[in-house]
PDB file of N, CA and C in Angstrom:
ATOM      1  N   UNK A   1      11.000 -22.389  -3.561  1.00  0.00           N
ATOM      2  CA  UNK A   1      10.063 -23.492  -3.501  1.00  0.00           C
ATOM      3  C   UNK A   1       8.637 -22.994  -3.657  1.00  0.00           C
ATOM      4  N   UNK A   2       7.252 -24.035  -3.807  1.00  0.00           N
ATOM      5  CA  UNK A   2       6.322 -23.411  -4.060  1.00  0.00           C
ATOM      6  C   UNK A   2       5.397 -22.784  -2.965  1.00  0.00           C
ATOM      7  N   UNK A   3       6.030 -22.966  -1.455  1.00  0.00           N
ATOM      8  CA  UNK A   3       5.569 -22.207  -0.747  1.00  0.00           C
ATOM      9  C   UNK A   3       5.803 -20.639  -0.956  1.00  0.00           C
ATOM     10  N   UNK A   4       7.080 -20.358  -1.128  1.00  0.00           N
ATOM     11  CA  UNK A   4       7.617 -18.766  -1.349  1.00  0.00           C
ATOM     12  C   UNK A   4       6.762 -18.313  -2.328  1.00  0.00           C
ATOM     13  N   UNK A   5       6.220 -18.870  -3.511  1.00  0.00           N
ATOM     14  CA  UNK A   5       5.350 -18.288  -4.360  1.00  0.00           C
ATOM     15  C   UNK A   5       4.263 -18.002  -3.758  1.00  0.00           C
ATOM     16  N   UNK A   6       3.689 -18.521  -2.556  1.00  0.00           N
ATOM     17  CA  UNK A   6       2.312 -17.863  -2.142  1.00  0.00           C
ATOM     18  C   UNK A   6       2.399 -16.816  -1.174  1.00  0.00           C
ATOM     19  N   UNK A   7       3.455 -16.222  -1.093  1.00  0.00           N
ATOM     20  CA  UNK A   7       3.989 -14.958  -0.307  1.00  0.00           C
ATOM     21  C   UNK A   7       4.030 -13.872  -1.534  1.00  0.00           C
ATOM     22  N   UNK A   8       4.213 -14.064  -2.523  1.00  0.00           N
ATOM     23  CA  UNK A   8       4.660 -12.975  -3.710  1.00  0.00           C
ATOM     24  C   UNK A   8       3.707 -11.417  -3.862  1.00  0.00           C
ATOM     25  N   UNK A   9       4.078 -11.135  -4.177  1.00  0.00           N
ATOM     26  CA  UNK A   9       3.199  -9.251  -4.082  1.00  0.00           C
ATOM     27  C   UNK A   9       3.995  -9.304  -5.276  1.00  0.00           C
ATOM     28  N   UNK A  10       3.054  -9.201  -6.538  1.00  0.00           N
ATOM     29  CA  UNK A  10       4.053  -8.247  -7.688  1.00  0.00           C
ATOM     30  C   UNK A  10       3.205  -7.196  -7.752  1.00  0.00           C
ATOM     31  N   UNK A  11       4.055  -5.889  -7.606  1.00  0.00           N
ATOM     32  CA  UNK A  11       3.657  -4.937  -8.297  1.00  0.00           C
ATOM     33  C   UNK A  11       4.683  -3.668  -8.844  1.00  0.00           C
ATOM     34  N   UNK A  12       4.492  -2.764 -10.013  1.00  0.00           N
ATOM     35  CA  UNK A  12       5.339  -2.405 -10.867  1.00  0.00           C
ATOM     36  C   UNK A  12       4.552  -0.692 -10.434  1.00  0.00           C
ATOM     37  N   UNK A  13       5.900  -0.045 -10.996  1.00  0.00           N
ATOM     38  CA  UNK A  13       5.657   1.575 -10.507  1.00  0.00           C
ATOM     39  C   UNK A  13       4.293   1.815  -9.316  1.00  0.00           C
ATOM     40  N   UNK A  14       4.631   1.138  -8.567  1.00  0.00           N
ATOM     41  CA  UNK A  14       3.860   1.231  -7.068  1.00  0.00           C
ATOM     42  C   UNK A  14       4.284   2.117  -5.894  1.00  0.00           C
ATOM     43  N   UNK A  15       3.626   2.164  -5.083  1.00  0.00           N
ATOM     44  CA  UNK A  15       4.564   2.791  -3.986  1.00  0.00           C
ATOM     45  C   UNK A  15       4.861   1.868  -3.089  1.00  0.00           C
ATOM     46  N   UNK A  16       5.954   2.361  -1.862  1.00  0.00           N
ATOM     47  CA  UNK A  16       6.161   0.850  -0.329  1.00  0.00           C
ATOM     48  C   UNK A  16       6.457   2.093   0.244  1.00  0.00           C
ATOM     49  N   UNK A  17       6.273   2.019   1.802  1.00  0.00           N
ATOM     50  CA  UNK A  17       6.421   2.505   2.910  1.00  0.00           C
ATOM     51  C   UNK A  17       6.435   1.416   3.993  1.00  0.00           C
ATOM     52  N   UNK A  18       7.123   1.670   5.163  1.00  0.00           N
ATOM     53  CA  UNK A  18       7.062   0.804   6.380  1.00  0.00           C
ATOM     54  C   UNK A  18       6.538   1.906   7.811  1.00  0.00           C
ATOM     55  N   UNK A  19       5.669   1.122   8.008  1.00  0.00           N
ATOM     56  CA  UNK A  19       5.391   2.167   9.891  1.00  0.00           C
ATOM     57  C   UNK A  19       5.342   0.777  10.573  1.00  0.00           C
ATOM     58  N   UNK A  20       5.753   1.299  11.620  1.00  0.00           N
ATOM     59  CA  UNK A  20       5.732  -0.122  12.807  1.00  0.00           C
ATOM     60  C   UNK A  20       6.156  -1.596  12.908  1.00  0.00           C
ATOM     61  N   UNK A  21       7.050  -1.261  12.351  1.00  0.00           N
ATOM     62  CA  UNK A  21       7.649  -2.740  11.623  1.00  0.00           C
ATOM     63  C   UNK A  21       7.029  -3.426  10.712  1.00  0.00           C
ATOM     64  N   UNK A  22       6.010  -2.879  10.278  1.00  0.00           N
ATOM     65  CA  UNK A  22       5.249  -3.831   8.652  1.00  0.00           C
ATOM     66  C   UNK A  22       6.180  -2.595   7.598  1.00  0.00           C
ATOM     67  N   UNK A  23       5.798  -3.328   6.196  1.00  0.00           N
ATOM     68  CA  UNK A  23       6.132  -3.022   5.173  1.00  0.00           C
ATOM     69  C   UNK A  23       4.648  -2.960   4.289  1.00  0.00           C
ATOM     70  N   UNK A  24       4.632  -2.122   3.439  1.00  0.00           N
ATOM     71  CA  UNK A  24       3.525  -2.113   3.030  1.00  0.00           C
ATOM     72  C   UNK A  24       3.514  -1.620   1.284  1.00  0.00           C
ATOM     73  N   UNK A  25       3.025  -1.927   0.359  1.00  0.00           N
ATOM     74  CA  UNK A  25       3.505  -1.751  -0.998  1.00  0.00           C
ATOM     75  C   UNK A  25       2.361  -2.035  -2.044  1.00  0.00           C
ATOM     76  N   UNK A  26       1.885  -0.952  -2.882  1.00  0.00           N
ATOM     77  CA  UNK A  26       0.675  -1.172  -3.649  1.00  0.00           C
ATOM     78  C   UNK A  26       0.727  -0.050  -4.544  1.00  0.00           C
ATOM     79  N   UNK A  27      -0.472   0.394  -4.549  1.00  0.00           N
ATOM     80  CA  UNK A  27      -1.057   1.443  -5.610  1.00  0.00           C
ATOM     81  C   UNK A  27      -0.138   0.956  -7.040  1.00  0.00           C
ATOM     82  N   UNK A  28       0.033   0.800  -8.062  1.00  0.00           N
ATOM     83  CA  UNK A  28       0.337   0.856  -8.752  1.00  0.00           C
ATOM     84  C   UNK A  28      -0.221  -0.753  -9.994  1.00  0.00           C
ATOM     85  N   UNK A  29       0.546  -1.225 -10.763  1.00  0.00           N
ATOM     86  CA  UNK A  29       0.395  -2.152 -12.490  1.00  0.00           C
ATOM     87  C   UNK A  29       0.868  -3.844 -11.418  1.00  0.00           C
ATOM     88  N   UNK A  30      -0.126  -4.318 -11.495  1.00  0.00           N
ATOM     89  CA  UNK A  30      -0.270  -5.917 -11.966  1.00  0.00           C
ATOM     90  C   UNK A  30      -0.049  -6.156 -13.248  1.00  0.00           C
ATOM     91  N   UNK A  31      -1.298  -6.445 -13.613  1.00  0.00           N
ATOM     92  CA  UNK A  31      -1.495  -6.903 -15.176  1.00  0.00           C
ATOM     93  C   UNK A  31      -2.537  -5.848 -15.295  1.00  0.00           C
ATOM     94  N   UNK A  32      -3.367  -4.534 -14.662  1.00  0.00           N
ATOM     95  CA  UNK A  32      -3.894  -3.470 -14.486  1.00  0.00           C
ATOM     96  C   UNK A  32      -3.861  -2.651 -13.956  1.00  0.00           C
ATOM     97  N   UNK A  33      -3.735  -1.472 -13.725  1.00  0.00           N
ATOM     98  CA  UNK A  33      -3.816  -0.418 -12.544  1.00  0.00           C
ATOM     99  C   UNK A  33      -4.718  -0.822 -11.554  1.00  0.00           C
ATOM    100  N   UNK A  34      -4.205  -0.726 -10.009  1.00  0.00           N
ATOM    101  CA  UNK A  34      -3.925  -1.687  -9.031  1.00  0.00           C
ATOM    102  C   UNK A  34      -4.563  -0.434  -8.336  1.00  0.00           C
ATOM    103  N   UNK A  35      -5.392  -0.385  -7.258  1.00  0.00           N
ATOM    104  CA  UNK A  35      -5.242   0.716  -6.154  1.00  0.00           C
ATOM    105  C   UNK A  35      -5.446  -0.292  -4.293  1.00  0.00           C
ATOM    106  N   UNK A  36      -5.001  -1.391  -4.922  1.00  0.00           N
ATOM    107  CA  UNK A  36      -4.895  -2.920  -3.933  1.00  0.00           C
ATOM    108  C   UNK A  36      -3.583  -1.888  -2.588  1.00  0.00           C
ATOM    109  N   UNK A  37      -3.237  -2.192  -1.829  1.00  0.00           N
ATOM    110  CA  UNK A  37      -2.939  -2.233  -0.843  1.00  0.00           C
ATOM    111  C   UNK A  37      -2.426  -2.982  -0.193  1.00  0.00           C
ATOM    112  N   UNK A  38      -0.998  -3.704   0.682  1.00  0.00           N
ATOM    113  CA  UNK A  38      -0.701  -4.750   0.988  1.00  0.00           C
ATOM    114  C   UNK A  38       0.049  -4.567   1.705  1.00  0.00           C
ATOM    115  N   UNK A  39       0.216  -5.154   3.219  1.00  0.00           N
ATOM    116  CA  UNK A  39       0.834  -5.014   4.542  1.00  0.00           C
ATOM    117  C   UNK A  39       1.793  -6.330   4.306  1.00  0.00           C
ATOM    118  N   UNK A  40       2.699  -6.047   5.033  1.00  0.00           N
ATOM    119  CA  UNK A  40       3.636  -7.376   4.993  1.00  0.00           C
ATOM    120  C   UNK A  40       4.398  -7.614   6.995  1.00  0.00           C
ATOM    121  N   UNK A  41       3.886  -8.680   7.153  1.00  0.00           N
ATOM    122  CA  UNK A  41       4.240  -8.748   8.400  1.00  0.00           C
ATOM    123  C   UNK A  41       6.085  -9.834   8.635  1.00  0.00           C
ATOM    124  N   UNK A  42       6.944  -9.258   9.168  1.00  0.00           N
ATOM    125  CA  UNK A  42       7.848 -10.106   8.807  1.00  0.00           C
ATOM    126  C   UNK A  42       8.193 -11.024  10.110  1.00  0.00           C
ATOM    127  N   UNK A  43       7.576 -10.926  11.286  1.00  0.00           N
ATOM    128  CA  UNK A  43       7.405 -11.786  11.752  1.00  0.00           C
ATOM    129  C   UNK A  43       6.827 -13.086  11.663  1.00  0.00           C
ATOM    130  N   UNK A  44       5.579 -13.570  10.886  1.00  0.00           N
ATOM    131  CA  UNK A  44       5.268 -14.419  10.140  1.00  0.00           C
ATOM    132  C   UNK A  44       5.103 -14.715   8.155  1.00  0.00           C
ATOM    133  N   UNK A  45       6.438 -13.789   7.896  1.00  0.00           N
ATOM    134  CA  UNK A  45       6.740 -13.798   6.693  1.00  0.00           C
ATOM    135  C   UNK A  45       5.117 -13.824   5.581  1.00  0.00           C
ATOM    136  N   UNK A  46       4.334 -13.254   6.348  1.00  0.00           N
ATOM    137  CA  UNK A  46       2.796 -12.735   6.039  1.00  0.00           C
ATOM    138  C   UNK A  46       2.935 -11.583   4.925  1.00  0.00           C
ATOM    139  N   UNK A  47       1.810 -11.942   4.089  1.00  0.00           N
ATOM    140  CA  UNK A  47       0.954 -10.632   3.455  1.00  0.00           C
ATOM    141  C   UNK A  47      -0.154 -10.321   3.387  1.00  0.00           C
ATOM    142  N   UNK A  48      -0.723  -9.564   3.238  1.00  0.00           N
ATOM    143  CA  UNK A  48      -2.285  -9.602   3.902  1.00  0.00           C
ATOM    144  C   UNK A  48      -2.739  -8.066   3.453  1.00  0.00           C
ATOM    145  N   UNK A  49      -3.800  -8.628   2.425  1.00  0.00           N
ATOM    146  CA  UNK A  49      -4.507  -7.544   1.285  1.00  0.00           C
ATOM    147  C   UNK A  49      -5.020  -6.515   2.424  1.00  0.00           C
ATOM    148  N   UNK A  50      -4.852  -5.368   2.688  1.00  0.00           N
ATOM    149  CA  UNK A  50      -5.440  -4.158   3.733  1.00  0.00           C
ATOM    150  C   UNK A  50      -6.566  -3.149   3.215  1.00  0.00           C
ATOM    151  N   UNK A  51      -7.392  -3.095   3.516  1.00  0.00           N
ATOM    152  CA  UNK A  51      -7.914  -1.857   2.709  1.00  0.00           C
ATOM    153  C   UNK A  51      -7.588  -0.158   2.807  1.00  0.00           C
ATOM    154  N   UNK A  52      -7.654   0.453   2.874  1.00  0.00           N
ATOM    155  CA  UNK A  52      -6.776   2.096   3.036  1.00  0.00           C
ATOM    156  C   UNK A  52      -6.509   3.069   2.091  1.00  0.00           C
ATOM    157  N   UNK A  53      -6.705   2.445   0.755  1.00  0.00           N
ATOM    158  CA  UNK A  53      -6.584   3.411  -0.369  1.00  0.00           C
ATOM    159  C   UNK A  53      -7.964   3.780  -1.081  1.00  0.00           C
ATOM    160  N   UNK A  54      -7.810   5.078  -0.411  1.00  0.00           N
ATOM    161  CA  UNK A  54      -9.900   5.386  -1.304  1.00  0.00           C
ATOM    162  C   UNK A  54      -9.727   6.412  -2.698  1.00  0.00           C
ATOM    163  N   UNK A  55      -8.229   6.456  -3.283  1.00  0.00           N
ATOM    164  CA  UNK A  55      -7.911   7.214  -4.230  1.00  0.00           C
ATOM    165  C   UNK A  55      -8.236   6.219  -5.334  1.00  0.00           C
ATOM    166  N   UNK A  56      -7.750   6.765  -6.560  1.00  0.00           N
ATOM    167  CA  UNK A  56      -8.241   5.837  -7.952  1.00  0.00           C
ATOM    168  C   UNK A  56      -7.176   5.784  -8.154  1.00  0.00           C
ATOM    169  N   UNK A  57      -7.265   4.672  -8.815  1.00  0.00           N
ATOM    170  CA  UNK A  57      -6.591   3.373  -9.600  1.00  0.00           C
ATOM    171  C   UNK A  57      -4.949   4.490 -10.016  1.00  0.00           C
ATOM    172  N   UNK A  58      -3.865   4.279 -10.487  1.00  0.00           N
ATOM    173  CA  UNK A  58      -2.548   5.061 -10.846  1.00  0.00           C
ATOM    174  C   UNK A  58      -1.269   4.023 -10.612  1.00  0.00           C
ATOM    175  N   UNK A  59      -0.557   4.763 -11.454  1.00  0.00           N
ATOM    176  CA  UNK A  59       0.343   4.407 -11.223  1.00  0.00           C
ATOM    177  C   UNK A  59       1.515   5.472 -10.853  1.00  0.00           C
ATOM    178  N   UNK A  60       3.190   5.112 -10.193  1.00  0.00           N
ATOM    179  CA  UNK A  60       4.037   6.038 -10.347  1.00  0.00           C
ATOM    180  C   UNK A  60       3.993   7.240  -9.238  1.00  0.00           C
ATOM    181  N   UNK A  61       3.087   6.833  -8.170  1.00  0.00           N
ATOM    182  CA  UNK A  61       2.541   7.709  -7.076  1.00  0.00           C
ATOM    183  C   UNK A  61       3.496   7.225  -6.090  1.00  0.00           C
ATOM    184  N   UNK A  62       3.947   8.425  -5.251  1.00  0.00           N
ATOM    185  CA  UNK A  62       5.147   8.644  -4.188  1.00  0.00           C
ATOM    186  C   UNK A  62       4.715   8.328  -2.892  1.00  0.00           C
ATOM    187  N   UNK A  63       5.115   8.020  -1.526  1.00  0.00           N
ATOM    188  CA  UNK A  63       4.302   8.012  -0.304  1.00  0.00           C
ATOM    189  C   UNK A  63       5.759   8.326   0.660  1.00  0.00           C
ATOM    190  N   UNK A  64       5.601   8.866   1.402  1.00  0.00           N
ATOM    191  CA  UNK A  64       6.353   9.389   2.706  1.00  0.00           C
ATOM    192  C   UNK A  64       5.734   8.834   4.119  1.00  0.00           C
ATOM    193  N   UNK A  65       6.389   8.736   5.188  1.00  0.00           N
ATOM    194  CA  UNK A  65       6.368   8.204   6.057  1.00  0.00           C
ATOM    195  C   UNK A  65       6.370   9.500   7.516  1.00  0.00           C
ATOM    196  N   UNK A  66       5.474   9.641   8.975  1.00  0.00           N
ATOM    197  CA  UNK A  66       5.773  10.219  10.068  1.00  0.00           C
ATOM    198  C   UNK A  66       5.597   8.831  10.671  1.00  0.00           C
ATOM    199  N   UNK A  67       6.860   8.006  10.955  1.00  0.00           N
ATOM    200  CA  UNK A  67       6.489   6.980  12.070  1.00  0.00           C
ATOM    201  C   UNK A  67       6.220   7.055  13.322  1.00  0.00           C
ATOM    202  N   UNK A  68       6.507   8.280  13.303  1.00  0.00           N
ATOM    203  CA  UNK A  68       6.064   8.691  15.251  1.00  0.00           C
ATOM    204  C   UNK A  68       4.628   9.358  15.131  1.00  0.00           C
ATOM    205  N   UNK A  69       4.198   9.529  13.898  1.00  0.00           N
ATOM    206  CA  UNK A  69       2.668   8.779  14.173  1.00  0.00           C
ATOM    207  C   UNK A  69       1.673   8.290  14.114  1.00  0.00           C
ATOM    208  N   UNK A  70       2.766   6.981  13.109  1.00  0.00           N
ATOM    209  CA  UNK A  70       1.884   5.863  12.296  1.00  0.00           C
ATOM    210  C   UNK A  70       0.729   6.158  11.197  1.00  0.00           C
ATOM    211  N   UNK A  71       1.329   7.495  10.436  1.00  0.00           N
ATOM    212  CA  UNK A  71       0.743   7.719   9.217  1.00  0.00           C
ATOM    213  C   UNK A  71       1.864   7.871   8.407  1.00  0.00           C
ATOM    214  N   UNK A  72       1.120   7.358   7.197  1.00  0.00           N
ATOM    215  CA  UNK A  72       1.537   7.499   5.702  1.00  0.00           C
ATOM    216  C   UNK A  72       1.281   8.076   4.911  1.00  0.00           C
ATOM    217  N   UNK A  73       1.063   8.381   4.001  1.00  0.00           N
ATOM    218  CA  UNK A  73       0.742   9.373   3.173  1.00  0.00           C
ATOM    219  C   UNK A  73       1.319   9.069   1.563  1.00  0.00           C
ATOM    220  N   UNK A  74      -0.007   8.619   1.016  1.00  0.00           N
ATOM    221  CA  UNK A  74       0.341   8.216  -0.425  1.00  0.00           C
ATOM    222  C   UNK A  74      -0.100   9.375  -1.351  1.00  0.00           C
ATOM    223  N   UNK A  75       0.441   9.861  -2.386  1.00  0.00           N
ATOM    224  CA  UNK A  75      -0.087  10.750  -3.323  1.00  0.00           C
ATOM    225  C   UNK A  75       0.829  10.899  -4.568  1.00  0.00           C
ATOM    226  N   UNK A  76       0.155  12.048  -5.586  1.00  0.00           N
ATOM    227  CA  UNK A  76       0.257  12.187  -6.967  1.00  0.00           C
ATOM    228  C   UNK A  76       0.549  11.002  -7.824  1.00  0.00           C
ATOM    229  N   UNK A  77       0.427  10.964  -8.662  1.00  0.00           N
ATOM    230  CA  UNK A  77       0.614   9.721  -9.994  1.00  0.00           C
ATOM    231  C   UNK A  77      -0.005   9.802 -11.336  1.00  0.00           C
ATOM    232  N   UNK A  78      -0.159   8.913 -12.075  1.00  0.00           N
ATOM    233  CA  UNK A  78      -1.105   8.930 -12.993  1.00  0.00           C
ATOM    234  C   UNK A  78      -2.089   7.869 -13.983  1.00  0.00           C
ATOM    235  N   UNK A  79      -2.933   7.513 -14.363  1.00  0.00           N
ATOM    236  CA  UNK A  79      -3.482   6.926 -14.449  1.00  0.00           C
ATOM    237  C   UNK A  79      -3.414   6.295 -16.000  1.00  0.00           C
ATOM    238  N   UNK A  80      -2.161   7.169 -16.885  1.00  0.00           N
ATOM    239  CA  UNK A  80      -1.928   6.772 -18.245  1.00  0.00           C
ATOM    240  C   UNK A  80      -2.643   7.972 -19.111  1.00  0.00           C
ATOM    241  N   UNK A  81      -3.739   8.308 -18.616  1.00  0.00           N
ATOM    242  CA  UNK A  81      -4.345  10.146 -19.121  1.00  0.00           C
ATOM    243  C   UNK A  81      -4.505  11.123 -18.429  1.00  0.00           C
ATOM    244  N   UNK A  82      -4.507  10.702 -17.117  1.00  0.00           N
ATOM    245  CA  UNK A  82      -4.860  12.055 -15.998  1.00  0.00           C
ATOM    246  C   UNK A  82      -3.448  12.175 -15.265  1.00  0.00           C
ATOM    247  N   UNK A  83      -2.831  13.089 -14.791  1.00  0.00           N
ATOM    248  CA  UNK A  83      -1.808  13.154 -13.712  1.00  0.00           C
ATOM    249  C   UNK A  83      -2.866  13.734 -12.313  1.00  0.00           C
ATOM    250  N   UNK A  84      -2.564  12.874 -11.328  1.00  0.00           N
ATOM    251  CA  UNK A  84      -2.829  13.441 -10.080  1.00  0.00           C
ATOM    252  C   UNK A  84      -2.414  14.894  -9.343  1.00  0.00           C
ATOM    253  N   UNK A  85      -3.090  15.231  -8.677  1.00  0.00           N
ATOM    254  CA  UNK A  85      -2.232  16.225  -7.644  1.00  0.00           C
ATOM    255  C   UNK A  85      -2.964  16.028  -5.980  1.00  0.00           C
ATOM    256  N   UNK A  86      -2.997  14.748  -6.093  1.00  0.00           N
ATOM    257  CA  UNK A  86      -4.343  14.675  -4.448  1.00  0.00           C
ATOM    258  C   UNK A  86      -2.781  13.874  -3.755  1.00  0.00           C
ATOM    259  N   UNK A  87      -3.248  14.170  -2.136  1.00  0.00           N
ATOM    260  CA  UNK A  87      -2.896  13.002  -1.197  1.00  0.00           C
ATOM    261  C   UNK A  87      -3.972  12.683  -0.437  1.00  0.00           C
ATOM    262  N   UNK A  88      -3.460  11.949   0.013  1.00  0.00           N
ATOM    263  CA  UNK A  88      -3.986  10.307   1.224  1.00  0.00           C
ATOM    264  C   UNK A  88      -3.377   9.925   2.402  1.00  0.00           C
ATOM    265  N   UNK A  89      -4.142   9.930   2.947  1.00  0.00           N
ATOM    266  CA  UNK A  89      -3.690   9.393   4.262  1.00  0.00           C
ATOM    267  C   UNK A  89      -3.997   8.261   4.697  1.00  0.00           C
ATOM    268  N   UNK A  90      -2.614   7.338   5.210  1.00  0.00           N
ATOM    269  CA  UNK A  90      -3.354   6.228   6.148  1.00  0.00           C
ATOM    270  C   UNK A  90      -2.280   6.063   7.190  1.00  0.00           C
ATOM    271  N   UNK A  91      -3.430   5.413   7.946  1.00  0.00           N
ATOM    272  CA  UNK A  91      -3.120   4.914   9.136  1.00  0.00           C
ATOM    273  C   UNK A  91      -3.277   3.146   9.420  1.00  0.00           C
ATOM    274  N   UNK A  92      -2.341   2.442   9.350  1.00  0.00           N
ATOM    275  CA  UNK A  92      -2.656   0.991   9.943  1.00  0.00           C
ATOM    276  C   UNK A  92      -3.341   0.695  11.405  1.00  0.00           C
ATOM    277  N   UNK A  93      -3.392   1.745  12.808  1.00  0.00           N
ATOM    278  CA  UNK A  93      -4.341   2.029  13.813  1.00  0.00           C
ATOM    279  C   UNK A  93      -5.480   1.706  13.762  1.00  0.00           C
ATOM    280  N   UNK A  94      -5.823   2.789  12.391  1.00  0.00           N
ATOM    281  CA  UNK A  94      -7.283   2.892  12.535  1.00  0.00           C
ATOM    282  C   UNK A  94      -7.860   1.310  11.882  1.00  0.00           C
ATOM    283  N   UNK A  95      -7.376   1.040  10.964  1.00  0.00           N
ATOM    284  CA  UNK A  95      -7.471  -0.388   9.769  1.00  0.00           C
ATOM    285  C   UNK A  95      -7.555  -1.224  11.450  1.00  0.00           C
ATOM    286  N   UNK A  96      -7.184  -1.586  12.128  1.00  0.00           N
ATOM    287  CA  UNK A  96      -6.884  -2.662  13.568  1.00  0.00           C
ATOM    288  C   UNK A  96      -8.014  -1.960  13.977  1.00  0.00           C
ATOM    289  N   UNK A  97      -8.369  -1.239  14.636  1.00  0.00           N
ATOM    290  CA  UNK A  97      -9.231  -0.377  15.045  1.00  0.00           C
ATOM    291  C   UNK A  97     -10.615  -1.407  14.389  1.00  0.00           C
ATOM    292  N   UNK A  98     -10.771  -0.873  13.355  1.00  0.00           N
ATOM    293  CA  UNK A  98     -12.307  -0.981  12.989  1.00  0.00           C
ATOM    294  C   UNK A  98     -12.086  -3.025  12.498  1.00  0.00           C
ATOM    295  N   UNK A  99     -11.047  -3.219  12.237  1.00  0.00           N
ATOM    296  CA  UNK A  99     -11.295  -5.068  12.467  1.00  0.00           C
ATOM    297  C   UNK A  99     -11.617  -5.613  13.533  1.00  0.00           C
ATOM    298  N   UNK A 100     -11.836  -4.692  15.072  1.00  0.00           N
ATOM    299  CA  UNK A 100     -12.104  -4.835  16.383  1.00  0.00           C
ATOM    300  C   UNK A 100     -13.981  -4.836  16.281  1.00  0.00           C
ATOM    301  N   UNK A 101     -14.513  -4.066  15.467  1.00  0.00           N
ATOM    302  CA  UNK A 101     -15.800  -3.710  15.729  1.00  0.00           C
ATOM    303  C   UNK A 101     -16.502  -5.010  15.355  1.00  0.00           C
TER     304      UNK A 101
END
């Protein structure tokens, strides 16, 4: 129905990880190289644009998970001419954290 369409996240050779019961899924091709970011809460079947990625734009980039202690870690990819070799770190903590200030 046309509510479910305003829940939708498309994105293509992206990465997803989950810490803390969210789901979370970005970096990668919309209709452009994406470095967008997106939490998914499934208690209120929520999505909600996050900020956390200070890397550039790519696609095809991997991310791993330490849930015991609520970091993630997004890295390598490529941008269509450059291949990466950086990682990233995030934390959803700190993101709650500074929406407090």
């Amino acid at each position: 129905d046309d509510e479910d369409e305003d829940n939708e996240v498309q994105i293509a050779r992206g990465s997803a990880f989950a810490i803390g019961g969210k789901g979370y899924v970005g970096v990668g091709v919309t209709t452009t190289l994406e470095d967008t970011l997106w939490e998914y809460t499934p208690a209120d079947d929520s999505w909600d644009e996050v900020p956390g990625f200070v890397g550039s734009v790519r696609q095809y980039s991997s991310a791993f998970t330490f849930d015991s202690l609520d970091r993630a870690y997004i890295l390598l990819g490529t941008n269509g001419s450059s291949y990466f070799n950086d990682v990233y770190e995030f934390e959803p903590d700190v993101l709650e954290d500074e929406d407090d200030d």
